[in-house]
C-alpha atoms as a PDB file:
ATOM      1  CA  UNK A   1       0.000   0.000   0.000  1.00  0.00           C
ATOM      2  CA  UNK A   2       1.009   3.194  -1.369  1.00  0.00           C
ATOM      3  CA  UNK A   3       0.354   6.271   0.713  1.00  0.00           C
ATOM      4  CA  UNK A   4       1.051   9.769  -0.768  1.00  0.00           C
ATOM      5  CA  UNK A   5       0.242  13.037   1.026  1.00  0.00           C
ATOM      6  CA  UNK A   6       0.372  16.938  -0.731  1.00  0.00           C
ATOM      7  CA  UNK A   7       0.984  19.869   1.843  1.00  0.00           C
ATOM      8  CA  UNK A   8      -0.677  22.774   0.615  1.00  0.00           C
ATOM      9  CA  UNK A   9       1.781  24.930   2.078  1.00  0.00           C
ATOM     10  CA  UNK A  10      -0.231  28.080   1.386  1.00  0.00           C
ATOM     11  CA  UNK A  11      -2.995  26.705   3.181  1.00  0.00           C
ATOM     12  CA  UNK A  12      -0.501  26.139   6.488  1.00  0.00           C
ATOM     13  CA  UNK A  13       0.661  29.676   6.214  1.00  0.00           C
ATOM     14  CA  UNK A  14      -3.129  31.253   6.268  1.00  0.00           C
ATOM     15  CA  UNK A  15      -4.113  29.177   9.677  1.00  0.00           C
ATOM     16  CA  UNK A  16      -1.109  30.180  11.154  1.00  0.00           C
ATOM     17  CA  UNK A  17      -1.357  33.692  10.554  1.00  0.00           C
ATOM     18  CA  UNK A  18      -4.797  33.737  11.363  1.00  0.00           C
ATOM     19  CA  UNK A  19      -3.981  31.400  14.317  1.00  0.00           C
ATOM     20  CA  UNK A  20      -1.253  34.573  15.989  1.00  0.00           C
ATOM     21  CA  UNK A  21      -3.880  36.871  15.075  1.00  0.00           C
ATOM     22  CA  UNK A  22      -6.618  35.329  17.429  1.00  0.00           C
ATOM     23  CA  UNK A  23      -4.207  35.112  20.036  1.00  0.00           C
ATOM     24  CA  UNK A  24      -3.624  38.996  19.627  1.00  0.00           C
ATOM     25  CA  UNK A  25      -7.515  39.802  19.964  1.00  0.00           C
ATOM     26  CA  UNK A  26      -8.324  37.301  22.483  1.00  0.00           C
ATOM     27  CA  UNK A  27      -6.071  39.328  24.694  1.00  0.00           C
ATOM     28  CA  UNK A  28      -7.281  42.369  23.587  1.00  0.00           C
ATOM     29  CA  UNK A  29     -11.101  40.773  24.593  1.00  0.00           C
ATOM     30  CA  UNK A  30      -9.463  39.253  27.891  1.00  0.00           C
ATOM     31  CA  UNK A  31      -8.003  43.004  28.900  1.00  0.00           C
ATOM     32  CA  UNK A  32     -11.479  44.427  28.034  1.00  0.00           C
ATOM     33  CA  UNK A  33     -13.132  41.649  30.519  1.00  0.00           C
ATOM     34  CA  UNK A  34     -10.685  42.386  33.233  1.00  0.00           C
ATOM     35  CA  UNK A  35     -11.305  45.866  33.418  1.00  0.00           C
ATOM     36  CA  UNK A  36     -14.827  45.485  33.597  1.00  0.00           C
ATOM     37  CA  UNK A  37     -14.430  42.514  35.992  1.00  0.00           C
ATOM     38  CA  UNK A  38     -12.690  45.728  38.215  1.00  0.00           C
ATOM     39  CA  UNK A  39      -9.884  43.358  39.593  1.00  0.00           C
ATOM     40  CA  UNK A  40      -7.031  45.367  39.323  1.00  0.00           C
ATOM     41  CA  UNK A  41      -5.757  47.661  42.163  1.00  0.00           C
ATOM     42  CA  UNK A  42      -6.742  51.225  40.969  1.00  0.00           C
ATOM     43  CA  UNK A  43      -5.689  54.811  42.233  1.00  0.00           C
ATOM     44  CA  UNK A  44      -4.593  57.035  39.282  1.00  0.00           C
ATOM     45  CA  UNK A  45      -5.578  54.213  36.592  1.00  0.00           C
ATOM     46  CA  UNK A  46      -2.292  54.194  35.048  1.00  0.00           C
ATOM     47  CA  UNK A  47      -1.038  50.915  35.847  1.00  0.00           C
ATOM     48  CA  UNK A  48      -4.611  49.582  34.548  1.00  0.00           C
ATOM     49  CA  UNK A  49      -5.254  51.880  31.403  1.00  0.00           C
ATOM     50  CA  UNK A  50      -1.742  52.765  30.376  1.00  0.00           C
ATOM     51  CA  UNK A  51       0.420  50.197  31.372  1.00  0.00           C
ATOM     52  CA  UNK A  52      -1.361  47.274  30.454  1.00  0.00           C
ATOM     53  CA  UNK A  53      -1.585  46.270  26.863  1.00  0.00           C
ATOM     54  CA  UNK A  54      -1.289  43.733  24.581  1.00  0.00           C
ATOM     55  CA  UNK A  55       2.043  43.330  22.886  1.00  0.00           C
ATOM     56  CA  UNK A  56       2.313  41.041  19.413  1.00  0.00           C
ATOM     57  CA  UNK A  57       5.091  39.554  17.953  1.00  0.00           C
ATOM     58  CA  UNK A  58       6.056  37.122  15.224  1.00  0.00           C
ATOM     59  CA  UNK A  59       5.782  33.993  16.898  1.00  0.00           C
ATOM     60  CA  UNK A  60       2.489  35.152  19.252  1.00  0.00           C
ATOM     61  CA  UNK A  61       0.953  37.973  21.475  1.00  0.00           C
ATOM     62  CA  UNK A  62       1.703  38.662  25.485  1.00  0.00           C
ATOM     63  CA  UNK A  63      -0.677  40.608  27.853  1.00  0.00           C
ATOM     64  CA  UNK A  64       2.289  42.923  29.375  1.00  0.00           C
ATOM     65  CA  UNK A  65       1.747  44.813  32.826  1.00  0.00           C
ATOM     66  CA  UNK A  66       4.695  46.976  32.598  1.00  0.00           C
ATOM     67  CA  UNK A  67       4.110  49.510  35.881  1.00  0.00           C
ATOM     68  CA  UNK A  68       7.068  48.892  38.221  1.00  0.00           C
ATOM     69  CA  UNK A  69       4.359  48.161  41.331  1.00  0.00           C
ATOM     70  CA  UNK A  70       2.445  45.223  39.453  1.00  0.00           C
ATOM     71  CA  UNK A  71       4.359  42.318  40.630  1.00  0.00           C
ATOM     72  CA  UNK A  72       4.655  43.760  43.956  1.00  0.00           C
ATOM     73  CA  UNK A  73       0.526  44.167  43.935  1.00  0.00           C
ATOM     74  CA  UNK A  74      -0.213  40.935  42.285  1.00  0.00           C
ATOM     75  CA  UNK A  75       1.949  39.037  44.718  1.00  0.00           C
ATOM     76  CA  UNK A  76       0.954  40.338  47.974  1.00  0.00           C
ATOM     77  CA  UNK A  77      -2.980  39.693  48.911  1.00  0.00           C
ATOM     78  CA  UNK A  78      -2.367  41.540  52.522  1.00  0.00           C
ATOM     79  CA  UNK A  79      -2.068  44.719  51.136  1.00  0.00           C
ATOM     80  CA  UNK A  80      -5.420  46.983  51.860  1.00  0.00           C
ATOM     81  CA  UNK A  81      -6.338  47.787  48.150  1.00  0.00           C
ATOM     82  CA  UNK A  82      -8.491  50.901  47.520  1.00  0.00           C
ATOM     83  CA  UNK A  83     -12.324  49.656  46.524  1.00  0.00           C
ATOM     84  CA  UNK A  84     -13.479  52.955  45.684  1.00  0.00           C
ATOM     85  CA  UNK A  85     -12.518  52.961  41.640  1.00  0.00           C
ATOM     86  CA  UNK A  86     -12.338  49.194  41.002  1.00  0.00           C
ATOM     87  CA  UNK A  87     -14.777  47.449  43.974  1.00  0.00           C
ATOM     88  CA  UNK A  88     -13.055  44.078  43.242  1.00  0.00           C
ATOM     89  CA  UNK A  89      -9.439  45.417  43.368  1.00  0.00           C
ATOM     90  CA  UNK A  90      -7.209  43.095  44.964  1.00  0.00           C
ATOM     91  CA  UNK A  91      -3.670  40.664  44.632  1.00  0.00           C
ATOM     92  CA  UNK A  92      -4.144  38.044  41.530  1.00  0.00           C
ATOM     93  CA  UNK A  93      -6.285  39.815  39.533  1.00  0.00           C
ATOM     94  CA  UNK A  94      -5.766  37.102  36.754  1.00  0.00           C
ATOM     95  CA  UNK A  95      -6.260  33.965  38.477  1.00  0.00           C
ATOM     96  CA  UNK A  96      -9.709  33.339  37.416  1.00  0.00           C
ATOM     97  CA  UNK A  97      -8.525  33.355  34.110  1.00  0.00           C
ATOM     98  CA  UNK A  98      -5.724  30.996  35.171  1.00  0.00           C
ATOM     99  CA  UNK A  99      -7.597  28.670  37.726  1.00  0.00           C
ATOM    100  CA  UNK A 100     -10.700  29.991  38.467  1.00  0.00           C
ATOM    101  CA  UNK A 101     -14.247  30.815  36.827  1.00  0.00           C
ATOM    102  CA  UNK A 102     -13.353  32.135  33.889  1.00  0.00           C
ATOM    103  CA  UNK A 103     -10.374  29.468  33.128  1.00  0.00           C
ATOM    104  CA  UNK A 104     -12.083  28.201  29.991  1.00  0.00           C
ATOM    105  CA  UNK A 105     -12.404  31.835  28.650  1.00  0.00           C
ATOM    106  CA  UNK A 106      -9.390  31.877  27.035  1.00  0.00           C
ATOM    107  CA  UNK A 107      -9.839  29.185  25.580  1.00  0.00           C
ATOM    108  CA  UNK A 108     -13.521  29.847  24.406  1.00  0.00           C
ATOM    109  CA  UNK A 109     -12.795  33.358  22.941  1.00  0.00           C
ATOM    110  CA  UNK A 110      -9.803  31.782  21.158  1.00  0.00           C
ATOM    111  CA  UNK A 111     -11.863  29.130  19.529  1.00  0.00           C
ATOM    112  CA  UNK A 112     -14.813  31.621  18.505  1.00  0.00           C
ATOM    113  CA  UNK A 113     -12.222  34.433  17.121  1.00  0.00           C
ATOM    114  CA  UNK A 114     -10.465  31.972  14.823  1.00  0.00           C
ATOM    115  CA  UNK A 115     -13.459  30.553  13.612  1.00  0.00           C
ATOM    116  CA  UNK A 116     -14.312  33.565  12.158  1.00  0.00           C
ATOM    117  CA  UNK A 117     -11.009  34.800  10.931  1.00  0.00           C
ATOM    118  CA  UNK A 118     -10.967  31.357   9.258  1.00  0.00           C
ATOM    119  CA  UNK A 119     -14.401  29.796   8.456  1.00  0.00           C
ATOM    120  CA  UNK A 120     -13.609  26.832   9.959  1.00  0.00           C
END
């Protein structure tokens, strides 16, 4: 038994292409979601509306928090974060995205954008 299999290369190209640029918007939707979700410790808004973005490369896309506090916030749950701007402001802002109610989100968002980019 003969077995002969034709690559259309073109084809491989398109999905991948299309495949980095759902990763790009589901961030873009997953930022959006977060700061209506009100998670993230909030005083001037900068480290939530300017130093948060999305960042794309070549080879895929990275949600970047590049304010010099936002390890230090994310990491400590003992602080006393200010509820008055964001009323759910607090350490770990993304681990329902990671672990808890919204882990399949992602995932979801991912599979609906690049349906559409693609038709498949």
């Amino acid at each position: 038994m003969k077995v002969s299999i034709d690559l259309n290369h073109n084809a491989i190209r398109m999905l991948e292409k299309a495949a980095l640029a759902a990763a790009a918007e589901v961030l873009e939707v997953l930022y959006t979601d977060l700061v209506a979700s009100q998670t993230m410790p909030f005083d001037t808004g900068d480290m939530q509306n300017n130093q948060t973005f999305v960042e794309s490369t070549e080879t895929g896309a990275v949600l970047i928090t590049g304010s010099p506090q936002a390890r230090r916030l994310y990491y400590h749950p003992e602080y006393n974060f200010q509820l008055g701007k964001n009323a759910n402001a607090g350490a770990y802002w993304l681990e329902p995205y990671i672990n808890g109610s919204k882990k399949e989100f992602v995932q979801t968002e991912f599979k609906e954008i690049f349906r559409r980019r693609t038709g498949i």
